[in-house]
C-alpha atoms as a PDB file:
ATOM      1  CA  UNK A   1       0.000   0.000   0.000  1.00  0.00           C
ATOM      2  CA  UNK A   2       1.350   3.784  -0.786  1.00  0.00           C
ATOM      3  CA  UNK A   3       2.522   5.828   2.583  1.00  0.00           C
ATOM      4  CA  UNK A   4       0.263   7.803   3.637  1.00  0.00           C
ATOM      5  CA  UNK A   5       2.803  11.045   3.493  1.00  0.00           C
ATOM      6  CA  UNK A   6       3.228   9.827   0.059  1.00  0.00           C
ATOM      7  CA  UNK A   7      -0.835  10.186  -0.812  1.00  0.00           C
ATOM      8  CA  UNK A   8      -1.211  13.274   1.104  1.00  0.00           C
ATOM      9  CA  UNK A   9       1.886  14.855  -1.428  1.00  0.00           C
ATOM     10  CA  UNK A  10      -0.139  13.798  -4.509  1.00  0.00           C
ATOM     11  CA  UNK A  11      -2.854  15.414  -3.309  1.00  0.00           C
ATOM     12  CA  UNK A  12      -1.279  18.765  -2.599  1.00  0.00           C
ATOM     13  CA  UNK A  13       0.703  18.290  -6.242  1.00  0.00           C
ATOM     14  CA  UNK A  14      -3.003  17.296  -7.950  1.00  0.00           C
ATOM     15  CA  UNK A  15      -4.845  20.442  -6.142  1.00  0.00           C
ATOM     16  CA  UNK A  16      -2.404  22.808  -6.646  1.00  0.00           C
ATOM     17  CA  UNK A  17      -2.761  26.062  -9.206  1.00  0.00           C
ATOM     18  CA  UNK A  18       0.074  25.303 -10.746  1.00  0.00           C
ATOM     19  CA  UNK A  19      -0.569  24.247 -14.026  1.00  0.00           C
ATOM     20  CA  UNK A  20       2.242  21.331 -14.138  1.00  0.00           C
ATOM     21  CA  UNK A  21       0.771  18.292 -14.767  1.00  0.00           C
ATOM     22  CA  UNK A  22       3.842  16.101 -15.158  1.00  0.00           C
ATOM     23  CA  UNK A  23       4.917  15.928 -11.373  1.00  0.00           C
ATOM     24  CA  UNK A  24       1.377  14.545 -10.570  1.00  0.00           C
ATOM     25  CA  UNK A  25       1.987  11.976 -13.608  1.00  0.00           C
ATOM     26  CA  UNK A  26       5.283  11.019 -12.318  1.00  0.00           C
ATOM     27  CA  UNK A  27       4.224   9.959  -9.230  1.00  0.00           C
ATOM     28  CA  UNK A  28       1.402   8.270 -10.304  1.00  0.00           C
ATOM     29  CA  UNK A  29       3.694   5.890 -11.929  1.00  0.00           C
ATOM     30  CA  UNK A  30       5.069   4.888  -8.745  1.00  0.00           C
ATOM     31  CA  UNK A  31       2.563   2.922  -8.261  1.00  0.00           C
ATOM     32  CA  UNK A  32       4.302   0.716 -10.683  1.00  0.00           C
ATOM     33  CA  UNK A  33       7.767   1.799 -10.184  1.00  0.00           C
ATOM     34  CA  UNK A  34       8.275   3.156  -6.661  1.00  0.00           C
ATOM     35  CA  UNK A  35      11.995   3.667  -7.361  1.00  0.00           C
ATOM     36  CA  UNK A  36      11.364   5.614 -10.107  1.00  0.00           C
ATOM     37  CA  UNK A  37      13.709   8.840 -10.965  1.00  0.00           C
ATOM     38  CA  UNK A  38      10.930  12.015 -11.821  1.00  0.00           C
ATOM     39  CA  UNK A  39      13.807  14.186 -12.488  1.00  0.00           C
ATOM     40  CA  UNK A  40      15.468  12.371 -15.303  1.00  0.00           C
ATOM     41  CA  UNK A  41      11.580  12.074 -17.223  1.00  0.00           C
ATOM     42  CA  UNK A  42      11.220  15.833 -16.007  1.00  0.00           C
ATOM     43  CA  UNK A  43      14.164  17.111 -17.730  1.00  0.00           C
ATOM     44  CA  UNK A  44      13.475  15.190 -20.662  1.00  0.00           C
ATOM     45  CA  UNK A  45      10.230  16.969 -20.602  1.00  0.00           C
ATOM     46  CA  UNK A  46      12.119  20.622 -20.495  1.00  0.00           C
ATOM     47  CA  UNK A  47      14.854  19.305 -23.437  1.00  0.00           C
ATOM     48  CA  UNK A  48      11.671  18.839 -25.735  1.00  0.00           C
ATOM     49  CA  UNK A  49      10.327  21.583 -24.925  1.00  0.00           C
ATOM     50  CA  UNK A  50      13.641  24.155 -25.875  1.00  0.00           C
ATOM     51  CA  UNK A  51      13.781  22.175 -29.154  1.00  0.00           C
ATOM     52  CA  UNK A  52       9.758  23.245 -29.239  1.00  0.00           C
ATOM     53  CA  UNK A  53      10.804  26.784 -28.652  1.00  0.00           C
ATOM     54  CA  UNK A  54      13.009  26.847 -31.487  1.00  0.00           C
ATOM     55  CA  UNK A  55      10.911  25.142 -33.932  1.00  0.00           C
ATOM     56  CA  UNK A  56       7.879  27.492 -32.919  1.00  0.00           C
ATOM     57  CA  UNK A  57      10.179  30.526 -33.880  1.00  0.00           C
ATOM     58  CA  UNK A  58      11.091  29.579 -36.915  1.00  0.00           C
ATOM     59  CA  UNK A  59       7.732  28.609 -38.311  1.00  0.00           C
ATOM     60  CA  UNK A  60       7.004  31.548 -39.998  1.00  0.00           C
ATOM     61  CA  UNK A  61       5.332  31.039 -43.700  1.00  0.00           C
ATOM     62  CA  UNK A  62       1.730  29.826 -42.657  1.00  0.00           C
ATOM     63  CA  UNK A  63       1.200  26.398 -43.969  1.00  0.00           C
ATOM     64  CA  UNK A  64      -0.089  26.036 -47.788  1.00  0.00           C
ATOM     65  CA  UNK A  65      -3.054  23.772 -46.305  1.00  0.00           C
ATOM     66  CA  UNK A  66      -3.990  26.310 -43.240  1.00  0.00           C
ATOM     67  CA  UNK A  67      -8.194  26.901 -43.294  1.00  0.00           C
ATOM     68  CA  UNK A  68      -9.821  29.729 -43.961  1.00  0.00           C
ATOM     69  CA  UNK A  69     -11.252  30.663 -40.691  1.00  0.00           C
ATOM     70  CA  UNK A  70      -8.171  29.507 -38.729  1.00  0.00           C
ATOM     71  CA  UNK A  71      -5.823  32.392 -37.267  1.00  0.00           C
ATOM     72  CA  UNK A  72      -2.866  31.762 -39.171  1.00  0.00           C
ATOM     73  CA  UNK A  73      -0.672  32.657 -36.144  1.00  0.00           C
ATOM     74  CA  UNK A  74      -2.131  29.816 -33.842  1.00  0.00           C
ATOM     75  CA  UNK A  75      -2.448  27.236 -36.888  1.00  0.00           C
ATOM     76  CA  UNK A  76       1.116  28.052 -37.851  1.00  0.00           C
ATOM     77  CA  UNK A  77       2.531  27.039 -34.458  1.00  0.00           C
ATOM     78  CA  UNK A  78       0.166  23.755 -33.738  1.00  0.00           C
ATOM     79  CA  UNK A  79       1.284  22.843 -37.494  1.00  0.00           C
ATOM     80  CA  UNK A  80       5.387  23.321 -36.443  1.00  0.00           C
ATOM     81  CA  UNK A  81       4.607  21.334 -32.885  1.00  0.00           C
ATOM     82  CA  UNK A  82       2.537  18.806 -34.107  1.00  0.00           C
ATOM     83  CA  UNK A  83       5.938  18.021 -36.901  1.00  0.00           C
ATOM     84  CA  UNK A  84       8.181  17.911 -34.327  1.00  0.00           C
ATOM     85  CA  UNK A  85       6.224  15.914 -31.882  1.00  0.00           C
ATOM     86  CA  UNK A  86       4.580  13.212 -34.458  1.00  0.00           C
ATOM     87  CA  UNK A  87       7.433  13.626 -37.340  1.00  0.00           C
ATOM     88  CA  UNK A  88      10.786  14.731 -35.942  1.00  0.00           C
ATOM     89  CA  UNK A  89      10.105  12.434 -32.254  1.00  0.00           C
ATOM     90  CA  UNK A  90       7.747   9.865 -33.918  1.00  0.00           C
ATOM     91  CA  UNK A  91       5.208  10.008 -30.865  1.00  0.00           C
ATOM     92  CA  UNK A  92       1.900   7.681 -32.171  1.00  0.00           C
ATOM     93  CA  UNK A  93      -0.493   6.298 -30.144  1.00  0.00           C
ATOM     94  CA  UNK A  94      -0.466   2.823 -29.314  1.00  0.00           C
ATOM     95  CA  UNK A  95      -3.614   1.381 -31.437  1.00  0.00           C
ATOM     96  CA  UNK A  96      -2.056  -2.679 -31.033  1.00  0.00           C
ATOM     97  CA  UNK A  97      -1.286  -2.769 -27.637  1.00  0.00           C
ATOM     98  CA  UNK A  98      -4.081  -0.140 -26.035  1.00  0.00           C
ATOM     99  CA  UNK A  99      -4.610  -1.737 -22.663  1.00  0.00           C
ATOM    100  CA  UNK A 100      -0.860  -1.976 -21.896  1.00  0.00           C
ATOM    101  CA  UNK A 101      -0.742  -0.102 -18.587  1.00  0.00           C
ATOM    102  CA  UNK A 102       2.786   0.932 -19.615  1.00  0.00           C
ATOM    103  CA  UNK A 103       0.595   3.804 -21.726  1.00  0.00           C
ATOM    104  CA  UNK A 104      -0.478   5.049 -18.833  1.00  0.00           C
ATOM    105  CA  UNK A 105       2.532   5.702 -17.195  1.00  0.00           C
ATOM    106  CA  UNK A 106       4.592   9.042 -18.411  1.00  0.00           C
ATOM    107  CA  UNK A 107       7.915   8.042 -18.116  1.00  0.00           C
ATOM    108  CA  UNK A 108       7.237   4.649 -20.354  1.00  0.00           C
ATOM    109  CA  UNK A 109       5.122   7.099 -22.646  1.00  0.00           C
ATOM    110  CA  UNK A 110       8.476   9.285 -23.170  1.00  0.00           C
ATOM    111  CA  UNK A 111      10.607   6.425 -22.961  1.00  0.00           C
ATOM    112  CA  UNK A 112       8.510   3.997 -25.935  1.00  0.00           C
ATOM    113  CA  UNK A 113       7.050   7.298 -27.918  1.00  0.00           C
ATOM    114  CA  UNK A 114       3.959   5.720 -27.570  1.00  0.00           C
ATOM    115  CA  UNK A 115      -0.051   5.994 -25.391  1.00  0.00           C
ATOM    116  CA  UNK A 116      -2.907   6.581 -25.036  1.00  0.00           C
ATOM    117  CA  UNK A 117      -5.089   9.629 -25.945  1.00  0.00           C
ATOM    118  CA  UNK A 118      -4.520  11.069 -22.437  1.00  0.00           C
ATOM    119  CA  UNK A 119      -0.776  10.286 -21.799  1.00  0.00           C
ATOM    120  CA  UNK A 120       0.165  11.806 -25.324  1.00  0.00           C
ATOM    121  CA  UNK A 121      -2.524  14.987 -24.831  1.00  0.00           C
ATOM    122  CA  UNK A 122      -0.474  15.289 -21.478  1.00  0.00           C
ATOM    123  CA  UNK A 123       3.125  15.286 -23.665  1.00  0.00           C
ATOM    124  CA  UNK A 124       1.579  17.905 -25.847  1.00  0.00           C
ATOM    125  CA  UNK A 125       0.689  19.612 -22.889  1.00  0.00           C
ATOM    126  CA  UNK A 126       4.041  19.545 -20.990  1.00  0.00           C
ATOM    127  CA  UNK A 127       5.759  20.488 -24.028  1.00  0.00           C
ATOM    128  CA  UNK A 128       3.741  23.087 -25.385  1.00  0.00           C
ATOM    129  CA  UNK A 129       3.877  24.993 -21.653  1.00  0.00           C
ATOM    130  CA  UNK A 130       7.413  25.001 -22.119  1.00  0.00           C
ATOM    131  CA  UNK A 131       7.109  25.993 -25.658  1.00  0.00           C
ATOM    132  CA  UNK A 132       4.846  29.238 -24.501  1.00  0.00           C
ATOM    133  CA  UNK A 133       2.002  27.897 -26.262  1.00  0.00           C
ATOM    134  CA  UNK A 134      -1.361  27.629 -24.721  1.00  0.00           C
ATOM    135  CA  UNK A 135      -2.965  24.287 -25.002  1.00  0.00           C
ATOM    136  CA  UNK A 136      -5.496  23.093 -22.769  1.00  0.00           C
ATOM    137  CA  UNK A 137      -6.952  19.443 -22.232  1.00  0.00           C
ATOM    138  CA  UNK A 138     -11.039  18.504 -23.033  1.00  0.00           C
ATOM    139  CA  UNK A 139     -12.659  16.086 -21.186  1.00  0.00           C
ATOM    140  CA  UNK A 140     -14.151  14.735 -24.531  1.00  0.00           C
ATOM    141  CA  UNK A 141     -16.186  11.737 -23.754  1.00  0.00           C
ATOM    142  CA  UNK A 142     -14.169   8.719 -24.877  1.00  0.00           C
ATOM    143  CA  UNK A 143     -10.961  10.217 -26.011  1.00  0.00           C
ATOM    144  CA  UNK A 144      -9.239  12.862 -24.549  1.00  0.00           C
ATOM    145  CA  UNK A 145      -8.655  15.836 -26.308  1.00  0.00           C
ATOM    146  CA  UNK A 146      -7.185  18.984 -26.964  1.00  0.00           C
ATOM    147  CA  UNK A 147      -7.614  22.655 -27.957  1.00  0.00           C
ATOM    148  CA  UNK A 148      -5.573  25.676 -28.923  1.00  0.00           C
ATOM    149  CA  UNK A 149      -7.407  28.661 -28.089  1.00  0.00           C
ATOM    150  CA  UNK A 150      -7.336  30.948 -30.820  1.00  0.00           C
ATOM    151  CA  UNK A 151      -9.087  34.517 -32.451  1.00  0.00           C
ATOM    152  CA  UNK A 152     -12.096  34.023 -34.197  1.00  0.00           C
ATOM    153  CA  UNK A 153     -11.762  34.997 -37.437  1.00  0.00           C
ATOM    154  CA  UNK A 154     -15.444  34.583 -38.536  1.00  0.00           C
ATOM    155  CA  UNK A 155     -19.065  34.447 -37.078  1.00  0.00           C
ATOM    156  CA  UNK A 156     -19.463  31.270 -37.771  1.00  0.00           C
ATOM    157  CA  UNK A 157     -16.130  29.708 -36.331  1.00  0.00           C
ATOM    158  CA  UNK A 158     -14.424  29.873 -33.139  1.00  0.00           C
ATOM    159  CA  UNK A 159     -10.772  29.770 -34.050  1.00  0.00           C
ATOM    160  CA  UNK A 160     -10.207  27.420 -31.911  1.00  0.00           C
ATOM    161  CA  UNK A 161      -8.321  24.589 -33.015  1.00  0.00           C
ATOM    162  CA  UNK A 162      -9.245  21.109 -31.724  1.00  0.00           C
ATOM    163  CA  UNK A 163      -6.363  18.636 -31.503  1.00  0.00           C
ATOM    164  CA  UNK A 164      -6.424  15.030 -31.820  1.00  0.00           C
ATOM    165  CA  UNK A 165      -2.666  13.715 -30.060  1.00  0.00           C
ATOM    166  CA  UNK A 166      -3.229   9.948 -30.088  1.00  0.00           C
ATOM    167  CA  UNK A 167      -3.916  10.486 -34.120  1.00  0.00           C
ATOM    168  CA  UNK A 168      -0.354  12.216 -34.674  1.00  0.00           C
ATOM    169  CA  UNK A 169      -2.073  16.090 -33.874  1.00  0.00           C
ATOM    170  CA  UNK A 170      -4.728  15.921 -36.176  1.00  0.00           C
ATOM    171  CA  UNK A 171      -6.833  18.832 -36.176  1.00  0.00           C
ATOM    172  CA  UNK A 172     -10.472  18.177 -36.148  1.00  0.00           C
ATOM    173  CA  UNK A 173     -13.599  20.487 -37.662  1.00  0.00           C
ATOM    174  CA  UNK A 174     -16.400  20.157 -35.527  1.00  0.00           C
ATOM    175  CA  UNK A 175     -18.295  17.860 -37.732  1.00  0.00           C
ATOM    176  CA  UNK A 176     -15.658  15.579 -36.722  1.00  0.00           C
ATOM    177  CA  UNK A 177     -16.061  15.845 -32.885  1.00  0.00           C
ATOM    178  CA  UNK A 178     -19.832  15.912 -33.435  1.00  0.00           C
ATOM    179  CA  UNK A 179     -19.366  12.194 -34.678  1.00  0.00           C
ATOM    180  CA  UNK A 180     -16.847  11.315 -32.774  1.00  0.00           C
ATOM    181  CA  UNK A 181     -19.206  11.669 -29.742  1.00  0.00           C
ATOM    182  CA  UNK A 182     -22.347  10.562 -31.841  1.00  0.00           C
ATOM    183  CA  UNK A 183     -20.007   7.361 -31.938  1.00  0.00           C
ATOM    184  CA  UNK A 184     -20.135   7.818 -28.204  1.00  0.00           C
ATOM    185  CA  UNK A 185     -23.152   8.133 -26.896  1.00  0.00           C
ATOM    186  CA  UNK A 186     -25.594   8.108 -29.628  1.00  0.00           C
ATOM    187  CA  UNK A 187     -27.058  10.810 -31.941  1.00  0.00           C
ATOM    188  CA  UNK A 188     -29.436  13.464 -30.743  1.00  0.00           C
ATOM    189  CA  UNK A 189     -31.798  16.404 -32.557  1.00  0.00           C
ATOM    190  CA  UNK A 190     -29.934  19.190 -33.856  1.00  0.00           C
ATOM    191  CA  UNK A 191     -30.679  21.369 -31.101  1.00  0.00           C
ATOM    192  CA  UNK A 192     -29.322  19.475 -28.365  1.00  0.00           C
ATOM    193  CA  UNK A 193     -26.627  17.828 -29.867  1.00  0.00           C
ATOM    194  CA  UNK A 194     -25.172  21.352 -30.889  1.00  0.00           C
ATOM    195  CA  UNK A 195     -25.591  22.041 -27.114  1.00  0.00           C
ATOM    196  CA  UNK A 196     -24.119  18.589 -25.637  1.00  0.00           C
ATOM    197  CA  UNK A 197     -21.147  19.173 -28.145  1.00  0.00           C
ATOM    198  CA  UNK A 198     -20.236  22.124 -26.832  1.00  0.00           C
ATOM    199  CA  UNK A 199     -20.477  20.885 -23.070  1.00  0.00           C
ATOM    200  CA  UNK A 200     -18.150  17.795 -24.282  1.00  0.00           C
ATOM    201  CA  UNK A 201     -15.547  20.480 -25.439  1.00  0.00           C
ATOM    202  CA  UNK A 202     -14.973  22.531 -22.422  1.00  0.00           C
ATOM    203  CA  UNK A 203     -11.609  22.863 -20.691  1.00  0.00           C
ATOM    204  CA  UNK A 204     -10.830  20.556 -18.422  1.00  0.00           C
ATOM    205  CA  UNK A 205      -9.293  21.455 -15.212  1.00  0.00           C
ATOM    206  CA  UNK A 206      -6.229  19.527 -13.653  1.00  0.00           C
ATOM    207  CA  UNK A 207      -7.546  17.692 -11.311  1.00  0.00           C
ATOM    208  CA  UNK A 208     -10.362  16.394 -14.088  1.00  0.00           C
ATOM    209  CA  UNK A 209      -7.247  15.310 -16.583  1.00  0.00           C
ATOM    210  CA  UNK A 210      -5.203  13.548 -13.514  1.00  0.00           C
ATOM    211  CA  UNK A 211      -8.373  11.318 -12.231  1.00  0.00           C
ATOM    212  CA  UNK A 212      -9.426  10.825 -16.047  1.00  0.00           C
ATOM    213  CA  UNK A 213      -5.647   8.966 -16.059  1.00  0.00           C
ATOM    214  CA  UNK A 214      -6.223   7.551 -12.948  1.00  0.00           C
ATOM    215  CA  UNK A 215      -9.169   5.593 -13.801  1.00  0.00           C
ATOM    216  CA  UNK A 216      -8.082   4.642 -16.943  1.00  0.00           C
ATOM    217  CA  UNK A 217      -5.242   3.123 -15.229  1.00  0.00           C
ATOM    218  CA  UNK A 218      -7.751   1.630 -12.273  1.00  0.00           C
ATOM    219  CA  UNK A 219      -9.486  -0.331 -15.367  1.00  0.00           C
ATOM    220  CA  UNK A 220      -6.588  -1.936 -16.688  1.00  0.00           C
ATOM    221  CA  UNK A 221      -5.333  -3.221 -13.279  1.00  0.00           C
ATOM    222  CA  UNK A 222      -8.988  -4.738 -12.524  1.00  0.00           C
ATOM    223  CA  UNK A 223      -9.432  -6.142 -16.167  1.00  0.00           C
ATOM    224  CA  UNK A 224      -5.768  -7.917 -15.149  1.00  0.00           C
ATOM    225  CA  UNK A 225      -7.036  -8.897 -11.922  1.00  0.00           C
ATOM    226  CA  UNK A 226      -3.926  -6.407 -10.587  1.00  0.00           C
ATOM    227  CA  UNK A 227      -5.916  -5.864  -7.158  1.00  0.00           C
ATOM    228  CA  UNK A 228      -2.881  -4.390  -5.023  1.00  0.00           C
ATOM    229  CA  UNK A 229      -1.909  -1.578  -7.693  1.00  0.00           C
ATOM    230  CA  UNK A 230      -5.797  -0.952  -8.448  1.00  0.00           C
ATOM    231  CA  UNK A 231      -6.389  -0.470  -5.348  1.00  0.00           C
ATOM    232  CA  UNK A 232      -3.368   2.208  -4.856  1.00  0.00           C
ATOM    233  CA  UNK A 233      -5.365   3.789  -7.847  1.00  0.00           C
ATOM    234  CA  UNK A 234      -8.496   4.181  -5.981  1.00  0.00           C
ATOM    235  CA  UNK A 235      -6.164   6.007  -3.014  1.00  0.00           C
ATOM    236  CA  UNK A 236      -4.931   8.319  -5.090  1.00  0.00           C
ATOM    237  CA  UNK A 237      -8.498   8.999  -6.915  1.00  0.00           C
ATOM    238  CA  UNK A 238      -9.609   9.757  -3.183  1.00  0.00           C
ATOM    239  CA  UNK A 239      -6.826  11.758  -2.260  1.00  0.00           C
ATOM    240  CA  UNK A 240      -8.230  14.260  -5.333  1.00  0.00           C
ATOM    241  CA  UNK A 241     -11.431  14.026  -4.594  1.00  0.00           C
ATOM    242  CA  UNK A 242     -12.165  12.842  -1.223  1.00  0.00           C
ATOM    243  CA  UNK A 243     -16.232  12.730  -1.407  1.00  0.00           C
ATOM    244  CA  UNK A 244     -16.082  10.386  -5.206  1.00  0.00           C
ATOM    245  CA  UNK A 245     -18.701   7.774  -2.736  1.00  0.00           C
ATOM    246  CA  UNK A 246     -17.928   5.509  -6.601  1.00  0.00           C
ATOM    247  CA  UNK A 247     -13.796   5.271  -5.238  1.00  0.00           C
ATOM    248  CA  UNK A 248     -14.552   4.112  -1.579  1.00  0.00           C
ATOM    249  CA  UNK A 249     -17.200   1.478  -2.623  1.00  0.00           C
ATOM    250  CA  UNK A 250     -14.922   0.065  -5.273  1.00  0.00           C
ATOM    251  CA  UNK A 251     -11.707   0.464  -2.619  1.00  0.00           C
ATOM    252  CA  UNK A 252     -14.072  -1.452  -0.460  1.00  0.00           C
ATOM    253  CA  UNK A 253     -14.823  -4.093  -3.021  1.00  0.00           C
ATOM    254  CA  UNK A 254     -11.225  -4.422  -3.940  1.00  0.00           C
ATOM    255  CA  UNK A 255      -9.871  -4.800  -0.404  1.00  0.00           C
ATOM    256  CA  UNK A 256     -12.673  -7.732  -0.327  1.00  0.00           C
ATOM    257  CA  UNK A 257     -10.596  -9.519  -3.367  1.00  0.00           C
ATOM    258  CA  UNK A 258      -7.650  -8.873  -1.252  1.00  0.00           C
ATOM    259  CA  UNK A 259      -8.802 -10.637   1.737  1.00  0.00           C
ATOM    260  CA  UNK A 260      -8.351  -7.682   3.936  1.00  0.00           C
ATOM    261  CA  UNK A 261     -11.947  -7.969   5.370  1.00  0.00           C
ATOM    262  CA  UNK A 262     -11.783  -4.931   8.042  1.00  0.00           C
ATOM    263  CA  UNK A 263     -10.862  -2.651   5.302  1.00  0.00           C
ATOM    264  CA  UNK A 264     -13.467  -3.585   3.307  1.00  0.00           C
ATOM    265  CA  UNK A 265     -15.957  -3.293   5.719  1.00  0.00           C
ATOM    266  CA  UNK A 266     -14.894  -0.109   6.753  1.00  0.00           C
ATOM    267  CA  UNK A 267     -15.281   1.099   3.374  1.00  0.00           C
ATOM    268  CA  UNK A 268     -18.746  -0.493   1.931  1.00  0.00           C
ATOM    269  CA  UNK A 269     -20.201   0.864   5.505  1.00  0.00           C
ATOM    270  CA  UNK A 270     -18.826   4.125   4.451  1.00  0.00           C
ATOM    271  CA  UNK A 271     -20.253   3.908   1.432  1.00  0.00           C
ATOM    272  CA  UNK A 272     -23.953   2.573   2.386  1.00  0.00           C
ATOM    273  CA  UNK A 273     -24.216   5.646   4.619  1.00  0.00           C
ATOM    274  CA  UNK A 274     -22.554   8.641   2.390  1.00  0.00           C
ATOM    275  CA  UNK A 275     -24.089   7.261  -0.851  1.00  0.00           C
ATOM    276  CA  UNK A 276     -27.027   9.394  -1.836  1.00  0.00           C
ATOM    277  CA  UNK A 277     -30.033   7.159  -1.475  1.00  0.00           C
ATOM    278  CA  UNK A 278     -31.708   9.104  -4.578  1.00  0.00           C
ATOM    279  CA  UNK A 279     -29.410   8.345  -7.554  1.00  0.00           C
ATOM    280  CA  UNK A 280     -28.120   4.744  -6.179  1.00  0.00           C
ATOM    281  CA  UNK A 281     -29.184   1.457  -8.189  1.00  0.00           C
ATOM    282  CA  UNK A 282     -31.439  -0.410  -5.630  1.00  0.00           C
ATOM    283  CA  UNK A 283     -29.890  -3.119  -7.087  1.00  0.00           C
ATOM    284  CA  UNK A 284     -26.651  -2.264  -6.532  1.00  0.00           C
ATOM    285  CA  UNK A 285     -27.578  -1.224  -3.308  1.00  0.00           C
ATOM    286  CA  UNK A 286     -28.653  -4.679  -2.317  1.00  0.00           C
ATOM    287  CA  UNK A 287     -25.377  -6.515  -3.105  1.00  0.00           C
ATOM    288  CA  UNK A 288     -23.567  -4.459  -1.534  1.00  0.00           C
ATOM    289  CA  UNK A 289     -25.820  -4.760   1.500  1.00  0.00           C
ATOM    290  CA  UNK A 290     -25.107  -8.458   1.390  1.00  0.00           C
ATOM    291  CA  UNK A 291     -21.144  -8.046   0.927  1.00  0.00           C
ATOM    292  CA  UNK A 292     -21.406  -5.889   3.867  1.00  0.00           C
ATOM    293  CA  UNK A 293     -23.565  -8.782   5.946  1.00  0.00           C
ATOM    294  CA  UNK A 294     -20.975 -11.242   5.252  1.00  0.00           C
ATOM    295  CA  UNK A 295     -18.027  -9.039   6.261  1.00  0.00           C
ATOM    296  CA  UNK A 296     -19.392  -8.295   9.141  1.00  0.00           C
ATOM    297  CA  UNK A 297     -19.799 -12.566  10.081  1.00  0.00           C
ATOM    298  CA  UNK A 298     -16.464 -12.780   8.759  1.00  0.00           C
ATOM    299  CA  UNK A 299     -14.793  -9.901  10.903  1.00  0.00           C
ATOM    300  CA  UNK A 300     -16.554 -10.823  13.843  1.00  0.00           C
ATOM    301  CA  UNK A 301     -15.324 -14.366  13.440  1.00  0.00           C
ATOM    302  CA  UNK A 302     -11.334 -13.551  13.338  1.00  0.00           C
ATOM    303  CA  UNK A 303     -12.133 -11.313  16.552  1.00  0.00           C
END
């Protein structure tokens, strides 16, 4: 199990204004390697992004195939990082091996070139800070994204440029992000899918992006029956968000798989009495009514 001084630090790194996200991603891969070095992935991190610098200065001409309503400043610089990232440092996303947890982890992401949607958006991230571009992360349902704020340069467009990392930068039109999430979650009216589409693309904050990697990362350890480093997942998702009711039932449940009974009672009692009765499956409910019956038998027995 992590130290608790260890937990407490990730949760002052995860809640903290500062806008580095690679810190918090570092130590999330101790989970998997506890004697892991941040500072070597960290300056890795600031040698990519001085070569970023330099190849954002010198991309001056705009690009033959920039859009019309795109500022030609912004698309300019997105074109020159996306070619170094995806061309000059051959970063793809890993479309054969997707549920290796190694794509969740940064420093196997910068050592292999190769994740996930949200590892690579967090590169892009990292690098384009350095670079003094402004990129922030979308919460898009599905498959983390990206956007370059930028002018609008007509009534009917934002400027904005919408950035697809795990598909080597692509840029996509919002046609293309209304079927990527019609792909999703299923078509609606015009009306309301203009409106959910433009809920799906707002800026996600840090502590969103961090416990969007953590329970991508809590998936892949319970699909590989990984219950110790799943359930260091769920401490971590709980250190950012101490009332997510979701993280102490399935701590509970996972402590259960790992024999430690008194944990898991603790926790599914927790959860019985903070969940709120109104939006919790009855069903659900009822199991884990019967989880906590038995627990209590089986704690009572060992006493």
């Amino acid at each position: 199990m992590l130290p608790e001084a260890f937990i407490q630090g990730f949760a002052r790194v995860a809640l903290s204004p500062d806008p580095d996200l690679a810190v918090a991603a570092l130590m999330i891969a101790r989970i998997e390697y506890p004697k892991l070095d941040a500072s070597r992935y960290l300056d890795h991190l600031d040698e990519l992004g001085r070569h970023a610098t330099r190849r954002l200065a010198e991309a001056t001409d705009v690009p033959a195939d920039a859009p019309i309503d795109a500022d030609p400043t912004t698309f300019t610089q997105v074109k020159a990082l996306n070619d170094y990232l995806f061309k000059e440092e051959r970063f793809i996303g890993n479309r054969v091996n997707y549920e290796d947890p190694r794509n969740s982890f940064l420093n196997e992401v910068l050592d292999r070139r190769t994740g996930i949607p949200i590892t690579l958006a967090l590169v892009y991230m990292e690098v384009a800070r350095r670079a003094g571009l402004h990129i922030e992360g979308l919460n898009f349902p599905g498959h983390f994204l990206l956007r370059c704020p930028a002018p609008r340069q007509s009534l009917t467009a934002t400027g904005d440029l919408i950035i697809d990392a795990f598909h080597g930068g692509a840029l996509l039109s919002e046609d293309a992000c209304r079927q990527l999430l019609n792909r999703v979650e299923g078509g609606d009216d015009d009306e309301d899918e203009g409106a959910s589409l433009a809920t799906r693309l707002r800026h996600a904050t840090k502590p969103q992006i961090l416990t969007r990697m953590l329970l991508n990362l809590k998936r892949t350890y319970v699909n590989m029956r990984s219950f110790p480093q799943a359930r260091d997942v769920t401490e971590l998702l709980l250190a950012v968000n101490p009332s997510a009711v979701d993280e102490l039932r399935d701590r509970g449940l996972i402590a259960y798989h790992l024999r430690d009974f008194a944990a898991a009672l603790r926790d599914l009692e927790a959860y019985l009495e903070r969940s709120p009765t109104v939006r919790v499956d009855k069903k659900e409910h009822a199991e884990i009514w019967e989880h906590v019956k038995s627990l209590r038998r089986r704690v009572a027995s060992l006493n």
